[in-house]
C-alpha atoms as a PDB file:
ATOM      1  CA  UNK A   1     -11.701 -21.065   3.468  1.00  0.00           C
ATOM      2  CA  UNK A   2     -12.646 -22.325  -0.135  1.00  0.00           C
ATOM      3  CA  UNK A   3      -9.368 -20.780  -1.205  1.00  0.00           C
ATOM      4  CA  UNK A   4      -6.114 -20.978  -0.215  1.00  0.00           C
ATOM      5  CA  UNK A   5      -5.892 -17.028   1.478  1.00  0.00           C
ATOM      6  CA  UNK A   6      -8.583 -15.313   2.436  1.00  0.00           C
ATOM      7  CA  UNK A   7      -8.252 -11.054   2.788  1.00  0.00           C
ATOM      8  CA  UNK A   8      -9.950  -8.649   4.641  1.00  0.00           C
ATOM      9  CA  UNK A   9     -10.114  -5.729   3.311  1.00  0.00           C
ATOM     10  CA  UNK A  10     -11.758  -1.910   2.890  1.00  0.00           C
ATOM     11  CA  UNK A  11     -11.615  -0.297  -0.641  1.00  0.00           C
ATOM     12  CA  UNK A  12      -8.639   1.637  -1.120  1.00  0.00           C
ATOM     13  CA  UNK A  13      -6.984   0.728   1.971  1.00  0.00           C
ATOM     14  CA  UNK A  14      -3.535  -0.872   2.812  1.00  0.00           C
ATOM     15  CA  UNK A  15      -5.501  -3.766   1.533  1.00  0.00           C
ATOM     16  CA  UNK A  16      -5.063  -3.345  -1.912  1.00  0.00           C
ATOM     17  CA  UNK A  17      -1.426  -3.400  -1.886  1.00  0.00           C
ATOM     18  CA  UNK A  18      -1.738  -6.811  -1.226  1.00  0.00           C
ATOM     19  CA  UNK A  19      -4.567  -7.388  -3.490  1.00  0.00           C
ATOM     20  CA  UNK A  20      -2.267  -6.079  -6.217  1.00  0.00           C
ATOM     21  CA  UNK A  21       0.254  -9.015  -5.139  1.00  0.00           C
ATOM     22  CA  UNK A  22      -2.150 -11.864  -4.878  1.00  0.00           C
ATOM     23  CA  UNK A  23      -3.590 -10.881  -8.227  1.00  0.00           C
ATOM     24  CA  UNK A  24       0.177 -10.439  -9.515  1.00  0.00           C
ATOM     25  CA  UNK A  25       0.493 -13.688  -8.383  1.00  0.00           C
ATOM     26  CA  UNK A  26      -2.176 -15.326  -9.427  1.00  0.00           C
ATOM     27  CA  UNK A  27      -2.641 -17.080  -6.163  1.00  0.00           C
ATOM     28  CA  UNK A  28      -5.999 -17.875  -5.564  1.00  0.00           C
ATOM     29  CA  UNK A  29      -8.104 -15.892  -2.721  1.00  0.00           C
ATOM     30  CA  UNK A  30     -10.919 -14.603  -1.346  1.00  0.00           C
ATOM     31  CA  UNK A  31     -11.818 -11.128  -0.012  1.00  0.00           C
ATOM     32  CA  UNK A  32     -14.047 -10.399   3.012  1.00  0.00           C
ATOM     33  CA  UNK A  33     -15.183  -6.400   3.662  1.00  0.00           C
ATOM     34  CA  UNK A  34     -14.368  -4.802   6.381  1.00  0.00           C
ATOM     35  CA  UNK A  35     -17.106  -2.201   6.456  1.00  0.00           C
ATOM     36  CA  UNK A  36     -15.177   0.972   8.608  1.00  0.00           C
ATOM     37  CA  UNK A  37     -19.116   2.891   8.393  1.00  0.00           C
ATOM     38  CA  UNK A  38     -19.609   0.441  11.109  1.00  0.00           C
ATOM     39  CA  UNK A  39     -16.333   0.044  12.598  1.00  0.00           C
ATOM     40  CA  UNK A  40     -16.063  -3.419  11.952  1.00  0.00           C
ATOM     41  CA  UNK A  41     -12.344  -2.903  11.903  1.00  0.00           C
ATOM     42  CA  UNK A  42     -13.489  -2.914  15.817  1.00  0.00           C
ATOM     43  CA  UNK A  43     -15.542  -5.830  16.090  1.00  0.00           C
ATOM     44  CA  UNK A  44     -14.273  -8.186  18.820  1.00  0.00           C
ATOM     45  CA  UNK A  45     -14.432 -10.723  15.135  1.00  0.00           C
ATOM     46  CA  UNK A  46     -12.009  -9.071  13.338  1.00  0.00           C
ATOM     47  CA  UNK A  47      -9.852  -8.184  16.822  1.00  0.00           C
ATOM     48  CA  UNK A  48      -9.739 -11.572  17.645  1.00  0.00           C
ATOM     49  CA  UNK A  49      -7.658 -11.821  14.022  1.00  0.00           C
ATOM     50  CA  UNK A  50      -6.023  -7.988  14.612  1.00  0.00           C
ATOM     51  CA  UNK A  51      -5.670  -6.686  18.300  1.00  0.00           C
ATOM     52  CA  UNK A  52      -4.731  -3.501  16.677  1.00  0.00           C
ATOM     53  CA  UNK A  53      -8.156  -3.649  14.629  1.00  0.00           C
ATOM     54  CA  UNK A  54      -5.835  -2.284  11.350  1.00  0.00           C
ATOM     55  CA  UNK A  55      -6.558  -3.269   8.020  1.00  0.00           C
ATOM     56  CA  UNK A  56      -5.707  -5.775   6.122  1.00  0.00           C
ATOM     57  CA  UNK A  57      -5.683  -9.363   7.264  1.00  0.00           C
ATOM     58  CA  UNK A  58      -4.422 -12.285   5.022  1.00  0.00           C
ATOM     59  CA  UNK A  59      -5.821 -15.436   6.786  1.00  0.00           C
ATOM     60  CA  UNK A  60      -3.292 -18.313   5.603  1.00  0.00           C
ATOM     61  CA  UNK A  61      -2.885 -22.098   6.021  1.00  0.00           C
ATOM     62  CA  UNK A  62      -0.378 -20.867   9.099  1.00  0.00           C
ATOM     63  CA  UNK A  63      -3.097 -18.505  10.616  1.00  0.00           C
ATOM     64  CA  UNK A  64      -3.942 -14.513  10.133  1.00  0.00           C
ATOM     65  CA  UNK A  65      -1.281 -12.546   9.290  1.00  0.00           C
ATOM     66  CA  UNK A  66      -1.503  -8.614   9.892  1.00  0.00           C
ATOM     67  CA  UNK A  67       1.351  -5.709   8.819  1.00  0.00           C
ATOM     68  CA  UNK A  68       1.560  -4.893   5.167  1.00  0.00           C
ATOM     69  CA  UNK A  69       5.131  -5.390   5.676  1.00  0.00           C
ATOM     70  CA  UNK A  70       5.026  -8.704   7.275  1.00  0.00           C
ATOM     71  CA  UNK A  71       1.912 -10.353   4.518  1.00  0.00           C
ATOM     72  CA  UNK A  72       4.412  -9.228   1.504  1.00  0.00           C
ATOM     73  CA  UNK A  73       7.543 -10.376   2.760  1.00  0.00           C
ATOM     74  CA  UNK A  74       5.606 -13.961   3.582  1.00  0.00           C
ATOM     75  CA  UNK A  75       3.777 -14.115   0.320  1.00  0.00           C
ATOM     76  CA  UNK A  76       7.066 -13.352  -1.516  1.00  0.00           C
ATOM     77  CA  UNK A  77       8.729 -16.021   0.225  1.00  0.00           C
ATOM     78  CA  UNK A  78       6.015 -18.244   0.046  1.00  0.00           C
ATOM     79  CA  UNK A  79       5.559 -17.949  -3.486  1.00  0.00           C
ATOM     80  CA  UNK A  80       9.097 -17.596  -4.510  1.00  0.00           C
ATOM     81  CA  UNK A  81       7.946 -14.222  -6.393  1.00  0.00           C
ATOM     82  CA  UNK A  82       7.678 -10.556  -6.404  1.00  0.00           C
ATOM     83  CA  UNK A  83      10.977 -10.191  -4.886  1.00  0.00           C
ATOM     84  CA  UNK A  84      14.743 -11.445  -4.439  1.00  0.00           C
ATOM     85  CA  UNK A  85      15.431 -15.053  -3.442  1.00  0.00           C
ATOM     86  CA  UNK A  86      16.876 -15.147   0.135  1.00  0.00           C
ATOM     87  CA  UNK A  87      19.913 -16.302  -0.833  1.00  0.00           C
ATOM     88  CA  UNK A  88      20.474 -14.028  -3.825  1.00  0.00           C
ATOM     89  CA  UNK A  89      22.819 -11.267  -3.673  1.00  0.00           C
ATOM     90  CA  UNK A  90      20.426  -8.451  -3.368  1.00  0.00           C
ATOM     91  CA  UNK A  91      17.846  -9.334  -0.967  1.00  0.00           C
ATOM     92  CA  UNK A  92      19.924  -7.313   1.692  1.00  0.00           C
ATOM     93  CA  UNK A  93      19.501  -4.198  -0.251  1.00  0.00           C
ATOM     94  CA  UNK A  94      15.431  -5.300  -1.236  1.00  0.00           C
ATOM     95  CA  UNK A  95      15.102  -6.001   2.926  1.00  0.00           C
ATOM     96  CA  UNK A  96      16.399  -2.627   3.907  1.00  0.00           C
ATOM     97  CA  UNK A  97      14.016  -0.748   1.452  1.00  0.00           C
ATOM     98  CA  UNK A  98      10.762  -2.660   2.152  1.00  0.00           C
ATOM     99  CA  UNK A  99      10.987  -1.504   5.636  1.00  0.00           C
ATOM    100  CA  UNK A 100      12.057   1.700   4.691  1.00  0.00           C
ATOM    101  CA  UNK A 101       8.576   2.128   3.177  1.00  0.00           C
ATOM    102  CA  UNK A 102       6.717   0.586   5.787  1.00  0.00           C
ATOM    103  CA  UNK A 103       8.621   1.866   9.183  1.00  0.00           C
ATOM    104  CA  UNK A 104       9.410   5.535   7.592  1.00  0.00           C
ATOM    105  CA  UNK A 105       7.533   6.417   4.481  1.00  0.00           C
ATOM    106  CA  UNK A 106       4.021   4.473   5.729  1.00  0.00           C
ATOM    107  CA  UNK A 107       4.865   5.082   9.382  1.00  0.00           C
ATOM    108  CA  UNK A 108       5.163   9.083   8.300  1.00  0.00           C
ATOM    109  CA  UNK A 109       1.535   8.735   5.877  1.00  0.00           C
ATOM    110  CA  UNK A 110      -0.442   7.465   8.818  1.00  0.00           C
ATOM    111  CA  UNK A 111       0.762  10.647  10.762  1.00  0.00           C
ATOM    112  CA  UNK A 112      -0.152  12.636   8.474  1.00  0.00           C
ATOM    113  CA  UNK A 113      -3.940  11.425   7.762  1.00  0.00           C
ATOM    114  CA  UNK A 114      -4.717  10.881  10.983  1.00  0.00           C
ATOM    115  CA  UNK A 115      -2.608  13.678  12.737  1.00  0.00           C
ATOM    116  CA  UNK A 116      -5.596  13.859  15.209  1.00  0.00           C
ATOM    117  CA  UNK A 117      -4.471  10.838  16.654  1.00  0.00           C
ATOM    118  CA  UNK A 118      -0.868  12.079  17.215  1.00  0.00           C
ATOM    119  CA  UNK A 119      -1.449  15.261  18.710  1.00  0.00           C
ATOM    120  CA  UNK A 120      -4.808  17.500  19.976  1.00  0.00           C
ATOM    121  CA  UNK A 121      -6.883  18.653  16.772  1.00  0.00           C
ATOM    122  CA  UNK A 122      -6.071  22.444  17.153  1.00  0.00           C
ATOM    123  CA  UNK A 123      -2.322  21.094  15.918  1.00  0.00           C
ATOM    124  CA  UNK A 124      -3.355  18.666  13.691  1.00  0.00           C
ATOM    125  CA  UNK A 125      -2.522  20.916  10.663  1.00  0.00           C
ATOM    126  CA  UNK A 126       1.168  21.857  12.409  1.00  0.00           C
ATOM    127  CA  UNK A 127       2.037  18.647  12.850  1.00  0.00           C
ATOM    128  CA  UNK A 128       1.098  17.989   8.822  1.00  0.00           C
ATOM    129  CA  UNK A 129       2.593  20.804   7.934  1.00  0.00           C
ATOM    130  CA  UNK A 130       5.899  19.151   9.536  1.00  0.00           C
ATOM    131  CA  UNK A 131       5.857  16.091   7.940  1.00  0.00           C
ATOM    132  CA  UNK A 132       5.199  17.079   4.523  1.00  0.00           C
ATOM    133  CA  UNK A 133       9.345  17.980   3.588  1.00  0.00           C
ATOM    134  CA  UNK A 134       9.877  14.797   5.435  1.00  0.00           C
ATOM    135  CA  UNK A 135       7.664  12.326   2.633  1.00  0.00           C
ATOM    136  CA  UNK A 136       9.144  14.626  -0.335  1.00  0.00           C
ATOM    137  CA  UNK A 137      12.726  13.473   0.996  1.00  0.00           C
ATOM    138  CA  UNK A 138      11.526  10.128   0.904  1.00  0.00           C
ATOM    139  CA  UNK A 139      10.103  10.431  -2.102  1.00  0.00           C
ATOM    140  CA  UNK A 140      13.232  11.840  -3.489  1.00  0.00           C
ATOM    141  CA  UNK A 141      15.290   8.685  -1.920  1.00  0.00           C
ATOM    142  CA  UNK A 142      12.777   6.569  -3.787  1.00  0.00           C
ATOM    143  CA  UNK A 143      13.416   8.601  -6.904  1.00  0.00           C
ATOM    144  CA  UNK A 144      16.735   7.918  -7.028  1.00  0.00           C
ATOM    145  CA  UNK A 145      16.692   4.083  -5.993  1.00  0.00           C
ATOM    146  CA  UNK A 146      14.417   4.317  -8.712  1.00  0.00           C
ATOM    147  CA  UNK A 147      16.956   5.520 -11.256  1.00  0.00           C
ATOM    148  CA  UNK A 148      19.405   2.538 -10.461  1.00  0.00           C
ATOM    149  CA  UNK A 149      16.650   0.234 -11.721  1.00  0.00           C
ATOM    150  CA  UNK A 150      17.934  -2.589  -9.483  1.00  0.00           C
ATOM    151  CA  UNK A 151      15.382  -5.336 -10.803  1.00  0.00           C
ATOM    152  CA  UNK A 152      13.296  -5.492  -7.956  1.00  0.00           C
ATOM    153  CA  UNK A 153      12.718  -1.805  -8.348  1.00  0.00           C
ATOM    154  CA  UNK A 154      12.154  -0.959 -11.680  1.00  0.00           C
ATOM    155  CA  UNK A 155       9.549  -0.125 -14.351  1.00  0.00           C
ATOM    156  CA  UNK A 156       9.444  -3.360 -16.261  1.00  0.00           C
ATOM    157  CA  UNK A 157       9.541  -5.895 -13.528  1.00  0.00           C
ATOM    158  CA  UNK A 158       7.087  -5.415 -10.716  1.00  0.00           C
ATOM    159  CA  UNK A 159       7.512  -6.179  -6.930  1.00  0.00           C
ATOM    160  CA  UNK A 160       6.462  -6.060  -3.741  1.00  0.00           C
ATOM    161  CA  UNK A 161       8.022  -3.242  -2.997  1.00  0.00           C
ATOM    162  CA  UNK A 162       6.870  -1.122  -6.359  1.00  0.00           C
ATOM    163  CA  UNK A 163       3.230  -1.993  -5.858  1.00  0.00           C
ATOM    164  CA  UNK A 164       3.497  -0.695  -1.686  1.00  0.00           C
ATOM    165  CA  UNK A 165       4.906   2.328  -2.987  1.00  0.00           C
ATOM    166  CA  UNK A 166       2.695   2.964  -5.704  1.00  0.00           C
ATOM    167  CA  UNK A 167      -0.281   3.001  -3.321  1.00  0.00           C
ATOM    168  CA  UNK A 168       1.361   4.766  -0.667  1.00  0.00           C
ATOM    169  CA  UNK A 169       1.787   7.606  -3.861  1.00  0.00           C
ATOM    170  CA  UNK A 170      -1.659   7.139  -4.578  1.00  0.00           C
ATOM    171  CA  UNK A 171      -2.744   8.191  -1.157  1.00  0.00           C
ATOM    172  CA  UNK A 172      -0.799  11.075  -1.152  1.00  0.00           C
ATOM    173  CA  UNK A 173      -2.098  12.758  -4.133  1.00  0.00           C
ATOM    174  CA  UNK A 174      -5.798  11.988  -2.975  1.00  0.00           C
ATOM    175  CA  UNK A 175      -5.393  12.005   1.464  1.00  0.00           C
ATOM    176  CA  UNK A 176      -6.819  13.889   3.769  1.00  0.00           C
ATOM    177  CA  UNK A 177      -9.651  14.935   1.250  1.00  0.00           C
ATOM    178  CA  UNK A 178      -9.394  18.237   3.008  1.00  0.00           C
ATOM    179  CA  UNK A 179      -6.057  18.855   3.504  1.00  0.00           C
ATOM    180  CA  UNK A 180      -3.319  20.819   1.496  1.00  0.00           C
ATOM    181  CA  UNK A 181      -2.299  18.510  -0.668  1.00  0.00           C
ATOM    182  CA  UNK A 182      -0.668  20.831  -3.142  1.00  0.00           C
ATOM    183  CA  UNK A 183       2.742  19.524  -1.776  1.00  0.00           C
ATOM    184  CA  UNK A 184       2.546  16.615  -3.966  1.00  0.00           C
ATOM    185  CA  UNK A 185       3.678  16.145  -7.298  1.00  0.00           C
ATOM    186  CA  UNK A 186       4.154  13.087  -9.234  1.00  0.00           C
ATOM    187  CA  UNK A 187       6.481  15.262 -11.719  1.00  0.00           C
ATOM    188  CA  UNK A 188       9.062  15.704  -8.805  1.00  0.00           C
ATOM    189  CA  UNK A 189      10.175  11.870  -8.776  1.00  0.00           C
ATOM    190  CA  UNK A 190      10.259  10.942 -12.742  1.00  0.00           C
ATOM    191  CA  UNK A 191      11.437   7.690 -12.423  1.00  0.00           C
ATOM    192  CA  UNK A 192       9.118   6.915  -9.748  1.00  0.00           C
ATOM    193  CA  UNK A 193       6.342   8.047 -12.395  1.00  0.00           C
ATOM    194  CA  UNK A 194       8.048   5.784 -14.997  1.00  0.00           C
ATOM    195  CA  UNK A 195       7.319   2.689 -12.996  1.00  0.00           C
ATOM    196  CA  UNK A 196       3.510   3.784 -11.984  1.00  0.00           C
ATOM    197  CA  UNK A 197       3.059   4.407 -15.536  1.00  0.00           C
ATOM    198  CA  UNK A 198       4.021   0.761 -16.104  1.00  0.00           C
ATOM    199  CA  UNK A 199       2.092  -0.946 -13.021  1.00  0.00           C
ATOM    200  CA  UNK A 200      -1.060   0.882 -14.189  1.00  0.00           C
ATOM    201  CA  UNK A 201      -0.983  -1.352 -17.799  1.00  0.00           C
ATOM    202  CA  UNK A 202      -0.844  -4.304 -15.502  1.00  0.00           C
ATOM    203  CA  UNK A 203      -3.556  -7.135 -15.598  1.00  0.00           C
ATOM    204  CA  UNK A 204      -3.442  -6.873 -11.738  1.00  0.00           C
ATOM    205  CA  UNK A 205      -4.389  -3.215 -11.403  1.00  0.00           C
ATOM    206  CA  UNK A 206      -6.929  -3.739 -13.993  1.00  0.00           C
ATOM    207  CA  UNK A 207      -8.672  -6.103 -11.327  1.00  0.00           C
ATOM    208  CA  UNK A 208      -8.098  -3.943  -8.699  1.00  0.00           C
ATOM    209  CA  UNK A 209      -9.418  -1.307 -10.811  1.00  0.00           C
ATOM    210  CA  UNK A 210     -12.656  -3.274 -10.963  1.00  0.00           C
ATOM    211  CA  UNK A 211     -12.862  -4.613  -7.813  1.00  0.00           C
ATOM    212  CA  UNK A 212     -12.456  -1.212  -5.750  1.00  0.00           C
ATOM    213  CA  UNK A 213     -13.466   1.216  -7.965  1.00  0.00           C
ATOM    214  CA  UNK A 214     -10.114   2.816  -8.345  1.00  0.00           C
ATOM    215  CA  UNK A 215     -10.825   4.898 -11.802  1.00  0.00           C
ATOM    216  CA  UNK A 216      -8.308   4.360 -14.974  1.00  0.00           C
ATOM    217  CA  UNK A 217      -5.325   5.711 -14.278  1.00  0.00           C
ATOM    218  CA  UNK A 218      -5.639   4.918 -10.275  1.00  0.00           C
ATOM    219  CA  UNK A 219      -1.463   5.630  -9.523  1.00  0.00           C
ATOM    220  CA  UNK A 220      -0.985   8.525 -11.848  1.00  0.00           C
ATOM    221  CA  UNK A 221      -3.718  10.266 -12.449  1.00  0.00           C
ATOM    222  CA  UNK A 222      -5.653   8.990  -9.189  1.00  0.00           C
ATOM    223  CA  UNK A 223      -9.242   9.726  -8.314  1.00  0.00           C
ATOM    224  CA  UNK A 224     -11.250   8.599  -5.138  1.00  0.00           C
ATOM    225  CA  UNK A 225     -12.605   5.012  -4.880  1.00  0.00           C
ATOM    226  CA  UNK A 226     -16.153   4.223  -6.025  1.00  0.00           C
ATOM    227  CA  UNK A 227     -16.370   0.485  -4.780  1.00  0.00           C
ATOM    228  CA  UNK A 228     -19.334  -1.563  -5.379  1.00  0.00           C
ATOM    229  CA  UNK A 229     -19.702  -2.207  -1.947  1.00  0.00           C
ATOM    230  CA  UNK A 230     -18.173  -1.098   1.730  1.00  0.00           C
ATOM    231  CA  UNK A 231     -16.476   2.220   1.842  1.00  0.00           C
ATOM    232  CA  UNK A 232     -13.137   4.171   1.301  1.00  0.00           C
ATOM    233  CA  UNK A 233     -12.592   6.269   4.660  1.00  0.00           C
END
């Protein structure tokens, strides 16, 4: 690597939560498509760094690292940013809701754009139908963390965990392309909005913006990805 990470990504995939971070950062890397038009997310290549073939990779000085979860909670430590220290007072509270978002509120998303993988496609649209009251009870959790402002959850100082969240909300106003997605409603969590509002002036979406194709207002007022190169499935 000429850099010190290397990412694999796809435009507007789980990848650019941690592009956000690395740019946030300012830790130098380098990104690598993943073209998923020809299932390279498949390749024996990129298993050989995924056996799950999932998107993203961070390739590191202590090898490839896969799970959004698992790349943020090692940059932050590695980096000493982004997050509470491990010692600090509130890093029990940050744990508990960084894998909140990943095990439920992610684990719950993928269900719900890929239902077909979950159940036979005739039920596909049950089983959405299903899960939808169980992401606007997340999203109402979230809401209200939201409202304490602890400060690794809040509008003016971002995070790991803000950034996962505010692509996860991204997602939902724009995925499945044709699906009901009338469900969602940024106006429904108001603090949440408050903080996208804020990520959306940062330098780091700005590159993101640029780099993915993500459109101006890519957490609030989102609109599908036109990336200079690879594709947005």
């Amino acid at each position: 690597m000429l850099t010190r990470y290397r990412l694999h990504y796809a435009p507007d995939n789980a990848s650019l939560v941690i592009r956000l971070v690395l740019e946030e950062m300012e830790a130098p890397y380098e990104t690598v498509l993943v073209d998923r038009r020809r299932n390279e997310q498949d390749s024996a290549a990129y298993r050989a760094l995924n056996p799950n073939g999932l998107i993203p990779v961070l390739e590191t000085p202590q090898g490839p690292i896969f799970e959004t979860a698992a790349i943020l909670l090692w940059l932050s430590e590695r980096h000493g940013q982004l997050a509470p220290a491990t010692e600090a007072p509130e890093r029990a509270e940050f744990l508990k809701w960084l894998f909140f978002a990943s095990n439920t509120l992610h684990a719950d998303l993928r269900i719900m754009f890929y239902a077909e993988k979950y159940i036979t496609p005739p039920q596909a649209d049950t089983l959405r139908a299903g899960i939808r009251p169980r992401l606007k009870q997340h999203l109402q959790l979230l809401d209200a963390l939201a409202k304490r402002a602890p400060a690794w959850f809040c509008a003016e100082c971002p995070s790991v965990l803000t950034y996962y969240v505010a692509c996860m909300m991204r997602w939902m106003a724009l995925y499945p392309a044709d699906a009901d997605r009338s469900w969602y409603a940024l106006a429904d969590t108001p603090a949440l909005q408050t903080i996208l509002a804020q990520l959306e002036t940062r330098p780091a979406t700005h590159t993101a913006i640029a780099a993915e194709g993500l459109g101006p207002a890519p957490y609030t007022s989102p609109v599908y990805a036109n990336p200079l190169e690879g594709s947005a499935i």
